[in-house]
Protein backbone atom coordinates (compact mmCIF):
# COMPACT_ATOMS: atom_id res chain seq x y z
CA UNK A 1 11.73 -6.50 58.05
CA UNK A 2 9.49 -6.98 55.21
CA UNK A 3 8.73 -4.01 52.84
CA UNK A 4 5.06 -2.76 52.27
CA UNK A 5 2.94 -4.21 49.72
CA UNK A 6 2.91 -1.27 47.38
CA UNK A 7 -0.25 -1.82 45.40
CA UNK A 8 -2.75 -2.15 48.32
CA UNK A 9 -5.47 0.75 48.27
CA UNK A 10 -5.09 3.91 50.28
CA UNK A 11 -8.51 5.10 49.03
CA UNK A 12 -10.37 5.33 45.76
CA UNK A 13 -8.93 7.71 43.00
CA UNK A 14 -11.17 10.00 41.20
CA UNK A 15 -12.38 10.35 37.96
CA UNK A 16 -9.78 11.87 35.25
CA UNK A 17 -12.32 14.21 34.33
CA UNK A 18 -12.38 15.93 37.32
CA UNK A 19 -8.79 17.08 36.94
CA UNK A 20 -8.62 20.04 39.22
CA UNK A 21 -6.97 22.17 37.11
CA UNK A 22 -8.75 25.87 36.74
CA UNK A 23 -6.98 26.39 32.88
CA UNK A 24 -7.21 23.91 29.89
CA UNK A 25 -4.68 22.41 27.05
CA UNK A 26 -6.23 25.28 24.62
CA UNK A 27 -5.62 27.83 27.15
CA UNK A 28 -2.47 27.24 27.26
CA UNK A 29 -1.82 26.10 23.51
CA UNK A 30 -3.47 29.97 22.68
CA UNK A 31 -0.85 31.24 25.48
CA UNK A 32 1.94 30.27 24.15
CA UNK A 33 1.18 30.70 20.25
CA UNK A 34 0.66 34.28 21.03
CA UNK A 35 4.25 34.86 23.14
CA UNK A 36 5.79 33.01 20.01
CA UNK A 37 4.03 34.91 18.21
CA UNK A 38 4.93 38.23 19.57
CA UNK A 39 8.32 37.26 19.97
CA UNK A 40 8.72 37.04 15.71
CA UNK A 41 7.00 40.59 15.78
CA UNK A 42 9.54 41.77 18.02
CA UNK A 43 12.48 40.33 15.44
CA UNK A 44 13.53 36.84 17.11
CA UNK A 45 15.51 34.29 15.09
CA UNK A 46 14.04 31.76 17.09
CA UNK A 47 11.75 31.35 20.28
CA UNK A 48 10.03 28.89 22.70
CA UNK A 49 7.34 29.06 25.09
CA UNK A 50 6.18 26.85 27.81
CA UNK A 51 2.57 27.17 30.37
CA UNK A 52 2.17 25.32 33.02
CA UNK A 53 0.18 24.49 35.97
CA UNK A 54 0.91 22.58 38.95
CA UNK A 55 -1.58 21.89 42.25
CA UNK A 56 -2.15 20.04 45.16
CA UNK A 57 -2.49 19.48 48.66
CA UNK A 58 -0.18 18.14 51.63
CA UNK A 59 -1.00 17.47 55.26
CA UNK A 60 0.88 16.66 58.31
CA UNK A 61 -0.18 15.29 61.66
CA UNK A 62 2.06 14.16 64.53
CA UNK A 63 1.12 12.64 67.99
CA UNK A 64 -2.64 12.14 66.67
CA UNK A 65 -2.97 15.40 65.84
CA UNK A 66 -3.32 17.75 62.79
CA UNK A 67 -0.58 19.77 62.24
CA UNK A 68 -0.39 21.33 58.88
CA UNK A 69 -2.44 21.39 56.19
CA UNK A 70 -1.10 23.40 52.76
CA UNK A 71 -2.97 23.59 49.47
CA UNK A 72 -0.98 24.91 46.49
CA UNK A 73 -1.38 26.17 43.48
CA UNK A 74 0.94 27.70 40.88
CA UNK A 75 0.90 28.71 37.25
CA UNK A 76 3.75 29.94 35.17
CA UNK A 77 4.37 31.32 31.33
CA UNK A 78 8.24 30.75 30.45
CA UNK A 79 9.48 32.42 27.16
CA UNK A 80 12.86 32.24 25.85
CA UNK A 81 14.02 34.10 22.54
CA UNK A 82 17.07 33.71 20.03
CA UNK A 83 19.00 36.80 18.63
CA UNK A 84 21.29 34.31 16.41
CA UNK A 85 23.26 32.94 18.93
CA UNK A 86 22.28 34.96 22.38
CA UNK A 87 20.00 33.76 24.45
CA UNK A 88 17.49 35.55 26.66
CA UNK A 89 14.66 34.15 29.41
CA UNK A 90 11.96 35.33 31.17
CA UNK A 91 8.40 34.62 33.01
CA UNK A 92 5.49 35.50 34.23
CA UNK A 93 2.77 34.16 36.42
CA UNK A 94 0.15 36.96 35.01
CA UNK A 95 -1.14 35.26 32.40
CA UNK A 96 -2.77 38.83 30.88
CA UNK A 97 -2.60 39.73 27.15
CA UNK A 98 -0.13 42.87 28.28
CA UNK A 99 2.10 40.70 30.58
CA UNK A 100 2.94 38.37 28.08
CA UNK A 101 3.91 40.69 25.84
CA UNK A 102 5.76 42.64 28.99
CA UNK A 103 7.24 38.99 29.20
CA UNK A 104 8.73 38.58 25.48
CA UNK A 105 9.77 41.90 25.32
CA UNK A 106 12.00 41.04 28.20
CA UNK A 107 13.48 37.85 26.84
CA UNK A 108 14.22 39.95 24.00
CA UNK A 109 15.61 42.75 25.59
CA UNK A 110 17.99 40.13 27.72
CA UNK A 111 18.88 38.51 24.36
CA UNK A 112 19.81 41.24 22.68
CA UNK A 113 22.49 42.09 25.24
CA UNK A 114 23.89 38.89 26.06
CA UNK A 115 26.68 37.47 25.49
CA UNK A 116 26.81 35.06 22.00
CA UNK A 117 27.13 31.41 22.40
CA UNK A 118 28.00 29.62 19.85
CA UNK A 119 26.37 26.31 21.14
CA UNK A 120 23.35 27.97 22.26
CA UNK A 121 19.95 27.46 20.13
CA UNK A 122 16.56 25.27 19.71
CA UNK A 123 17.40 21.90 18.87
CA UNK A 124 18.05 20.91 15.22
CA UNK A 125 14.20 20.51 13.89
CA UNK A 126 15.34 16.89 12.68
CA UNK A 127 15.20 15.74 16.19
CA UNK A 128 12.30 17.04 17.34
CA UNK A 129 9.43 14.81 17.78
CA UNK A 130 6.29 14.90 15.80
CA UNK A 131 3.25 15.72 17.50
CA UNK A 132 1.58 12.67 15.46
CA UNK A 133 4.63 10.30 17.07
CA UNK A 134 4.13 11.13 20.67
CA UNK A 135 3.30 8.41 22.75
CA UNK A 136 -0.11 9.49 24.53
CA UNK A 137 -0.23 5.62 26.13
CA UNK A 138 2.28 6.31 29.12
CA UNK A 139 -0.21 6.84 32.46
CA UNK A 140 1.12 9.70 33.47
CA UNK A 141 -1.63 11.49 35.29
CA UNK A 142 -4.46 10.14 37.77
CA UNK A 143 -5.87 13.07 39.91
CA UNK A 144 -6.26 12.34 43.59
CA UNK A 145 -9.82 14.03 44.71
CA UNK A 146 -8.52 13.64 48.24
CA UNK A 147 -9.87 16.18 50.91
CA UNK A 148 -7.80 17.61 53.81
CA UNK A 149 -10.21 14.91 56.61
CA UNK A 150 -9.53 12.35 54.18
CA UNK A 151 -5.42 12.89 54.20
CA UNK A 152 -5.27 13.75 57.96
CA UNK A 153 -6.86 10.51 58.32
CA UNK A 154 -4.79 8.57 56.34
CA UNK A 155 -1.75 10.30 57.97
CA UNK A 156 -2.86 9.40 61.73
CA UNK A 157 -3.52 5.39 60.85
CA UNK A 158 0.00 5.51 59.53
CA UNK A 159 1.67 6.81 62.25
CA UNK A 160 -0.71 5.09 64.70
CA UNK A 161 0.61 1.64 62.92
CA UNK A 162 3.38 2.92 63.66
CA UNK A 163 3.36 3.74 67.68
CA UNK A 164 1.52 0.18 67.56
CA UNK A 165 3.98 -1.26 66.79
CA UNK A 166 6.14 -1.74 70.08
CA UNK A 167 6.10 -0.17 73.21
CA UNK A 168 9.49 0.61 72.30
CA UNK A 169 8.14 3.02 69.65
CA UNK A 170 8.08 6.25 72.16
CA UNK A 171 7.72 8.77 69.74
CA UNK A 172 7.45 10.55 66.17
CA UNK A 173 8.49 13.27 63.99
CA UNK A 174 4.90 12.78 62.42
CA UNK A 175 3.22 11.68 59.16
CA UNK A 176 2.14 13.03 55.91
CA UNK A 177 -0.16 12.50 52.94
CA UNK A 178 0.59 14.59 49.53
CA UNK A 179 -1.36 14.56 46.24
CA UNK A 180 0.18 16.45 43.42
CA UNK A 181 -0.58 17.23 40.16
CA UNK A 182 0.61 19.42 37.38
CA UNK A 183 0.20 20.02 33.64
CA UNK A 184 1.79 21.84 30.45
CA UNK A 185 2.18 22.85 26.95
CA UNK A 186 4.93 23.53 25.63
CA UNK A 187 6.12 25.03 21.71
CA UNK A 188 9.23 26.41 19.74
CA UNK A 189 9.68 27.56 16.12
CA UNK A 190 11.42 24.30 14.94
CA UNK A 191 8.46 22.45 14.76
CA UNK A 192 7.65 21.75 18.22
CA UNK A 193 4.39 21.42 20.19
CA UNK A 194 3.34 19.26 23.03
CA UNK A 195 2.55 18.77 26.72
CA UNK A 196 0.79 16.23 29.15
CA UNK A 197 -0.30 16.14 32.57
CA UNK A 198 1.06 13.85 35.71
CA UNK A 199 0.70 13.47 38.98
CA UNK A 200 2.60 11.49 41.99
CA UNK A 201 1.22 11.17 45.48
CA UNK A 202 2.98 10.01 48.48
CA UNK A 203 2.43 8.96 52.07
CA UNK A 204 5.32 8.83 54.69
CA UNK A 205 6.01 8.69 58.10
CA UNK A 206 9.04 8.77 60.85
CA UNK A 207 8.68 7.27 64.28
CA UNK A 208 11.21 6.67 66.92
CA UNK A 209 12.36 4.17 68.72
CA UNK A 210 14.20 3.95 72.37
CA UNK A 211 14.76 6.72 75.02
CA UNK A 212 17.68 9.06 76.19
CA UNK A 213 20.40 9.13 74.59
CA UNK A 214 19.40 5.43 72.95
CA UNK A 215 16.83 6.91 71.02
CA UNK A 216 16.91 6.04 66.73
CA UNK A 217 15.04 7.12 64.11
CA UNK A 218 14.07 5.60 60.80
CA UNK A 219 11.63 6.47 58.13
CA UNK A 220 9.40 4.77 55.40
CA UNK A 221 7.62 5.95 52.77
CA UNK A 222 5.50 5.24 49.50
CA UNK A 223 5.08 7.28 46.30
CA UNK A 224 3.20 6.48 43.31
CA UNK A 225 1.71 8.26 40.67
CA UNK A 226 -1.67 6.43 40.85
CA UNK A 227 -3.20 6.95 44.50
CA UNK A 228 -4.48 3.13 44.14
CA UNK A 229 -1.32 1.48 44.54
CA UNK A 230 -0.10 3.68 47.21
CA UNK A 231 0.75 1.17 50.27
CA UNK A 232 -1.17 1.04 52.89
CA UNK A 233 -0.76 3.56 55.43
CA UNK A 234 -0.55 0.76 58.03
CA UNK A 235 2.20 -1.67 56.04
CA UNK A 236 3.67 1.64 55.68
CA UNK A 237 3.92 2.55 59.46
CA UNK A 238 4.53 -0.88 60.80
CA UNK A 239 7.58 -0.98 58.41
CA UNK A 240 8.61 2.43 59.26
CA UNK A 241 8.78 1.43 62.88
CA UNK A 242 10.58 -1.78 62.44
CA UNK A 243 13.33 0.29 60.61
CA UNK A 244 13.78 2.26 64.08
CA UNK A 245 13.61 -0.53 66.14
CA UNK A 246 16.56 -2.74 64.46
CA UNK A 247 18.98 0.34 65.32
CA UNK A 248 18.39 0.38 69.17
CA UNK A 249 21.67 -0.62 70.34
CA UNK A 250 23.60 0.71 67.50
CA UNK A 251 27.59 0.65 68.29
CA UNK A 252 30.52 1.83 67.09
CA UNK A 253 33.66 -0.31 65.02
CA UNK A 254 36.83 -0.49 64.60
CA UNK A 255 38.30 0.81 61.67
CA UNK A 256 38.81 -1.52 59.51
CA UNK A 257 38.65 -2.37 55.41
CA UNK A 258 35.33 -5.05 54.32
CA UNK A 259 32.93 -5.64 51.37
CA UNK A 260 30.00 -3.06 51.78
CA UNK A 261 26.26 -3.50 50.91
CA UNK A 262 24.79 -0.81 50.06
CA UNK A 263 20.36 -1.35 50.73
CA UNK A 264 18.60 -0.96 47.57
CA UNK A 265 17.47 2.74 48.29
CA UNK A 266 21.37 4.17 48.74
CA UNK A 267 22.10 1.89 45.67
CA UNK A 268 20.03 3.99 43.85
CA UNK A 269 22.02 7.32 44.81
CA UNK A 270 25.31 5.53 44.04
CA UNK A 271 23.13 5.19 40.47
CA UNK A 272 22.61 8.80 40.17
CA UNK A 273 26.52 9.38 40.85
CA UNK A 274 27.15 7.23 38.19
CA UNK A 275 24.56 9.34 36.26
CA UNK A 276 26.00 12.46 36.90
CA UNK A 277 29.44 11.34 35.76
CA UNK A 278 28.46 10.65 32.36
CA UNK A 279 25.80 13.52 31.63
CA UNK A 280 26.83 16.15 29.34
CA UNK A 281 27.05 19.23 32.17
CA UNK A 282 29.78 17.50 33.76
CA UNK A 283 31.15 16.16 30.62
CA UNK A 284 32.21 19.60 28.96
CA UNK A 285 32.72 21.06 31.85
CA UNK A 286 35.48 18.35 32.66
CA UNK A 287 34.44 18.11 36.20
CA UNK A 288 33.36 14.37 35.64
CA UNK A 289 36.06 11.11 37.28
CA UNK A 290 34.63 9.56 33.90
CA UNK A 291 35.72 11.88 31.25
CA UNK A 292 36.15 10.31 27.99
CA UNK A 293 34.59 6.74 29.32
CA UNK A 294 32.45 6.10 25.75
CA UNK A 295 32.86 2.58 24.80
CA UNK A 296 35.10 2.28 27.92
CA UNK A 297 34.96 -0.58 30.84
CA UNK A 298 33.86 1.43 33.86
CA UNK A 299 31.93 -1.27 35.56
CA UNK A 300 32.05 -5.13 35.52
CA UNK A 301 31.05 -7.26 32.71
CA UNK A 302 28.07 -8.62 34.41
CA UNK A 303 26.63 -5.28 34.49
CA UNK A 304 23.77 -3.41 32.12
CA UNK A 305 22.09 0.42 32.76
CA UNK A 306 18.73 0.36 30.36
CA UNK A 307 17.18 3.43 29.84
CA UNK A 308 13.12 3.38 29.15
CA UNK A 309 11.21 6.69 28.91
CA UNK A 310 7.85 4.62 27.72
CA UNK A 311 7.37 2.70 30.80
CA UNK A 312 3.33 3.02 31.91
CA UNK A 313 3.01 4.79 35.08
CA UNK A 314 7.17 5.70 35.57
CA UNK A 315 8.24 8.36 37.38
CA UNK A 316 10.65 8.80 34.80
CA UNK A 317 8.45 8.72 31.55
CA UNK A 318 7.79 11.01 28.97
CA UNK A 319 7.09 11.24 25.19
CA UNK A 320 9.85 13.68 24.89
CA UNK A 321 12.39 14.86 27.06
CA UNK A 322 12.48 19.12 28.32
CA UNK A 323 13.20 20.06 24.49
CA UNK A 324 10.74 18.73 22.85
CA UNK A 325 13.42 15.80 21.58
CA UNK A 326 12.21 12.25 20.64
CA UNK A 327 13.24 10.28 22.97
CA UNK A 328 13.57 5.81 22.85
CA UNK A 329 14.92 2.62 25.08
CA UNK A 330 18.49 2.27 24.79
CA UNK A 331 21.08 0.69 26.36
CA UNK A 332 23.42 3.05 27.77
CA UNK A 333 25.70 0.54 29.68
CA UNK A 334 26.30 -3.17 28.60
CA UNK A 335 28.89 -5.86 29.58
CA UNK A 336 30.13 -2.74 31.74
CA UNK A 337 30.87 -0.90 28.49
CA UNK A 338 29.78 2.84 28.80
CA UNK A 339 27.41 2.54 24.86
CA UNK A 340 25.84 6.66 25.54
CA UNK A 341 26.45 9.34 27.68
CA UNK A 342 23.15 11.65 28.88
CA UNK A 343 22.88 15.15 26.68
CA UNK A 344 20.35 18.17 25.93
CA UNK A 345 21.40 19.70 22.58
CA UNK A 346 23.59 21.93 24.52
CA UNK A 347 25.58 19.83 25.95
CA UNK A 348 25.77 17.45 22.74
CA UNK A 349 27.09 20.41 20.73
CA UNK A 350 29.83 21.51 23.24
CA UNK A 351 31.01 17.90 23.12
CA UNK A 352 30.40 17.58 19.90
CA UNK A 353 28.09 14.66 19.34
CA UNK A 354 24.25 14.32 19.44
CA UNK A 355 21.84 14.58 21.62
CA UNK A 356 20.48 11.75 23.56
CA UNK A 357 17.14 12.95 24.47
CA UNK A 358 17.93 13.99 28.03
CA UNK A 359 17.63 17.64 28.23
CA UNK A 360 15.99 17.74 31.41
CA UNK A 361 17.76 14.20 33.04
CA UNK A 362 17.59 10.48 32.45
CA UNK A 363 14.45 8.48 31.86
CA UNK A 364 13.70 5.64 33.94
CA UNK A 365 17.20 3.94 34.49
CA UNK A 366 17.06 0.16 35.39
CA UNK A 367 20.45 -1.54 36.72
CA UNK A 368 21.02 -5.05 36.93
CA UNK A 369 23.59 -7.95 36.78
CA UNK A 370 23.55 -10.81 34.23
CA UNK A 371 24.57 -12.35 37.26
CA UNK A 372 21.14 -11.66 39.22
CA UNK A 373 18.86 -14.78 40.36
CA UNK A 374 14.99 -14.69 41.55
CA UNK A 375 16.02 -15.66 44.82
CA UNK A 376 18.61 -12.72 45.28
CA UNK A 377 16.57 -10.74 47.78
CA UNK A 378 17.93 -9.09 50.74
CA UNK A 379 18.90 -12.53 52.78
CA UNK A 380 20.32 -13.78 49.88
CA UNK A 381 22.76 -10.77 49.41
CA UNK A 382 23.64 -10.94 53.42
CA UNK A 383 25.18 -14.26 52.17
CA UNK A 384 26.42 -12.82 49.86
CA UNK A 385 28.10 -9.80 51.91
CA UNK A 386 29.32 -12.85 54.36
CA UNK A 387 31.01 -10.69 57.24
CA UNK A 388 30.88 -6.70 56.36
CA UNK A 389 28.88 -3.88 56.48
CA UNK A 390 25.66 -3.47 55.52
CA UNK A 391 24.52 0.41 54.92
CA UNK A 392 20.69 1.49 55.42
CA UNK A 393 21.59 5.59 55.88
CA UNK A 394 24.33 7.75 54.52
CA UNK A 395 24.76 11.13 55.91
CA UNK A 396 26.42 14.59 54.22
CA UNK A 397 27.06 14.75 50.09
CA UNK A 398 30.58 13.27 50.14
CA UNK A 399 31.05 13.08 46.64
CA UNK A 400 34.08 14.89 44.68
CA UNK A 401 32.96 14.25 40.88
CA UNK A 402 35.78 15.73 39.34
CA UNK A 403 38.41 12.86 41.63
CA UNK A 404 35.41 10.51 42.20
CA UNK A 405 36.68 10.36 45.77
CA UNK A 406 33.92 9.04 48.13
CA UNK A 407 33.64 9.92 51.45
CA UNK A 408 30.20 9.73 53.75
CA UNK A 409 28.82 8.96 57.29
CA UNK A 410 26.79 6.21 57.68
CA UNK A 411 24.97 3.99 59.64
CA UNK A 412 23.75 0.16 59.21
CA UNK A 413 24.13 -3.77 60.49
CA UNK A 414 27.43 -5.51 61.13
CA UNK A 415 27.04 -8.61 59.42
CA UNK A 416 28.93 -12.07 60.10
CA UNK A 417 28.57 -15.04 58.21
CA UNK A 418 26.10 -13.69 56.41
CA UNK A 419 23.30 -12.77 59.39
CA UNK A 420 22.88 -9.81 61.14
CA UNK A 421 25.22 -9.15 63.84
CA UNK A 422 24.04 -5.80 65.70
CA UNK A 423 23.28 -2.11 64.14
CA UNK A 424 25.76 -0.10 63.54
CA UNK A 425 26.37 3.70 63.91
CA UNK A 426 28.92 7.06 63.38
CA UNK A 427 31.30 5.96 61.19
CA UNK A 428 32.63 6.75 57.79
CA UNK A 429 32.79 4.75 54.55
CA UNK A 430 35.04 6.07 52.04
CA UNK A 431 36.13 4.89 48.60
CA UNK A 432 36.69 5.86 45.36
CA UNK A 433 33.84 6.04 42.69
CA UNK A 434 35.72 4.46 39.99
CA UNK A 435 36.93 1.37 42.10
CA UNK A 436 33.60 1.27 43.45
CA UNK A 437 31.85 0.83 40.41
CA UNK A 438 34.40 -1.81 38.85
CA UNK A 439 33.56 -3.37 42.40
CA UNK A 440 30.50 -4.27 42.12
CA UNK A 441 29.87 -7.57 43.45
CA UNK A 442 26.54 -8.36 42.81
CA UNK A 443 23.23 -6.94 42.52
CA UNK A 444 19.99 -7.99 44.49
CA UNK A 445 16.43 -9.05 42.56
CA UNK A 446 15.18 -6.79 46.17
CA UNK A 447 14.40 -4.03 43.22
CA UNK A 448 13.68 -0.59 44.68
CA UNK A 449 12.45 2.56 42.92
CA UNK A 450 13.39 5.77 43.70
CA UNK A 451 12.21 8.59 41.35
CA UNK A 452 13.61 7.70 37.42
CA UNK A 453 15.99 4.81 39.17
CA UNK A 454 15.08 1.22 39.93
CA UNK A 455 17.72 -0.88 41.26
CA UNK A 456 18.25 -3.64 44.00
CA UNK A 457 21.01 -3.52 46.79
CA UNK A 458 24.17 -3.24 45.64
CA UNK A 459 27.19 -5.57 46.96
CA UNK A 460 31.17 -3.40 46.81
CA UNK A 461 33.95 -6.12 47.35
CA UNK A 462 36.08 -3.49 49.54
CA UNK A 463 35.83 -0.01 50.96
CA UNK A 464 37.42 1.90 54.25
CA UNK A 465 34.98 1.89 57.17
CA UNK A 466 36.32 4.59 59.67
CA UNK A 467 35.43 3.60 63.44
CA UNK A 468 36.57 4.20 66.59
């Protein structure tokens, strides 16, 4: 099966300056100065204020035929205000003069009666970002003008690509186009003020394969924040479909022990585990398997985790993270070595330590092995794998993160010798997350993105595979 091409055309983009928004950046700059403003009238320490405004349009079709077509549109005012050390939010979708002062006054009222946290507060004003050092070069935001006819249509000659596939193709859950785009501003009284707009568009669709009780699904998708290098809805469908049709015949195995590879787009969860381990909620909390794990080995030496919030275009970029904080590149694993954990100033304070620029969550994360070749695509990490068991779907959210223990259905390809023996399905993998990680194997160059994570398929030398 070879993946979509993901920067064919799906149709043309249009112009930035028709954004589709129905308020502007000095709307919402005025909006919030006057909530921060009426907060310091009502006798806040401290105070932030955030406007924003999101819209778009999805539309599914299945069988040929149109089957829903939503347009949203949303708009928010967010307000929280500081009595010392108590904290109190609120919002408001009425953006009148009366309900954002209805609005402060109740962040105010809810701060005044909270409980005090000691931790709790704006971030320190020396690491906040300067509006003149905000990177305003990142691509964040191409508008889709994309009509409902023009999004059924794209829909239908994905899932017909799809059906056209094989006869064998006897069905489908359907298709859908989305184009999404949103914008804020955002200020607090330590010096912060900023906001950008974005957008990301997908297109996706699910067909099955087989009849009876031999029936499999499978799904494909592409998502992209510029509508131009969407995939095509027809590589798109025609991959989709050969995903369903390599399960037909799916059986069961024995239970047994094997190395595991996990395809790129499950690596990439196994990523965000790893994230979640190390991020500062879990941290202080001490409901993390890697408490205490700065400057500690937690995965092999041929492994690195970069973190890069200035990528053009990423899903996970940003001049600043949800605080207004500067963010930069870093390394935040290298040789295996665990160099910086992921923290909002919350979270840095209850642990003591700084922030990293992550209120919100991680930037885009890339994870690779020194170890890594040009030539290490999916084949070349079957060799790799030899005889095991090669994972394409995981099932349930088997994931203790206080034990690490790792326990989840799944479904895939026995592999022998490094070739694809026959599909595999209802069993159980199960490991634990810190012997998985310092079990990595290798990592593929078959690089898949998935949100702020990019990372290829992921070889484990040994897990439990539960049969029959």
């Amino acid at each position: 099966m070879k993946k979509p091409n993901t920067t064919q055309s799906a149709t043309s983009v249009a112009q930035r300056a028709d954004s589709g928004f129905a308020y502007s950046r000095p709307f919402f700059e005025a909006l919030v100065d006057s909530a921060l403003s009426h907060a310091k009238k009502l006798g806040a320490s401290d105070a932030g204020a955030e406007a924003s405004e999101g819209c778009g349009l999805s539309v599914s079709v299945r069988k040929g035929e149109l089957e829903n077509v939503e347009r949203n549109r949303d708009k928010s005012l967010g307000v929280t205000v500081y009595m010392g050390h108590r904290r109190g939010n609120a919002s408001t979708s009425d953006f009148s003069g009366a309900a954002i002062e209805q609005t402060v006054r109740a962040a105010y009222d809810i701060a005044r009666f909270t409980a005090e946290d000691p931790m709790a507060g704006l971030p320190d004003s020396a690491d906040v970002v300067a509006p003149t050092a905000q990177r305003t070069d990142l691509d964040l935001f191409y508008p889709w003008n994309i009509t409902s006819e023009q999004a059924a249509q794209l829909a239908m000659r994905c899932e017909a690509a799809a059906l056209q596939t094989s006869q064998r193709i006897c069905n489908s859950e359907g298709a859908s186009v989305s184009a999404q785009q949103s914008h804020f501003f955002s200020a607090h009284t330590h010096g912060f003020r900023g906001g950008y707009a974005s957008s990301r568009h997908s297109l996706s669709v699910s067909p099955i394969a087989g009849k009876g009780s031999g029936m499999q699904r499978d799904a494909w998708y592409s998502s992209m924040r510029n509508a131009t290098e969407l995939a095509s809805p027809e590589a798109v469908g025609r991959y989709a479909a050969e995903r369903a049709l390599s399960r037909l015949k799916a059986r069961k195995i024995a239970t047994t022990e094997c190395a595991v590879l996990f395809e790129s787009p499950l690596a990439a969860g196994l990523l965000g585990s790893f994230v979640q381990a190390i991020s500062g909620g879990a941290l202080y909390r001490k409901s993390s398997f890697l408490l205490d794990s700065l400057g500690k080995q937690v995965l092999p030496k041929h492994i690195d985790l970069a973190e890069d919030p200035f990528i053009k275009g990423g899903k996970g970029s940003s001049p600043f993270d949800d605080e207004g904080v500067r963010v930069q590149p870093r390394q935040v694993v290298q040789g295996g070595r665990v160099q910086g954990y992921f923290l909002g100033s919350y979270s840095a304070r209850k642990l003591g330590m700084k922030t990293t620029g992550n209120a919100g969550g991680s930037h885009n994360l890339i994870l690779s092995s020194r170890l890594t070749r040009a030539g290490d695509d999916l084949d070349a990490m079957l060799e790799k794998l030899g005889t095991g068991l090669f994972v394409t779907e995981l099932m349930g959210s088997g994931v203790n993160y206080v034990t690490g223990d790792y326990s989840r259905g799944a479904s895939g390809f026995w592999v022998e010798k490094g070739r694809i023996a026959f599909p595999v399905q209802e069993i159980t993998i199960a490991g634990n997350m810190k012997t998985m990680l310092k079990g990595i194997l290798a990592i593929g160059s078959d690089t898949y993105n998935y949100g702020s994570k990019t990372v290829g398929s992921i070889l484990i030398d040994r897990m439990k595979v539960a049969g029959s």
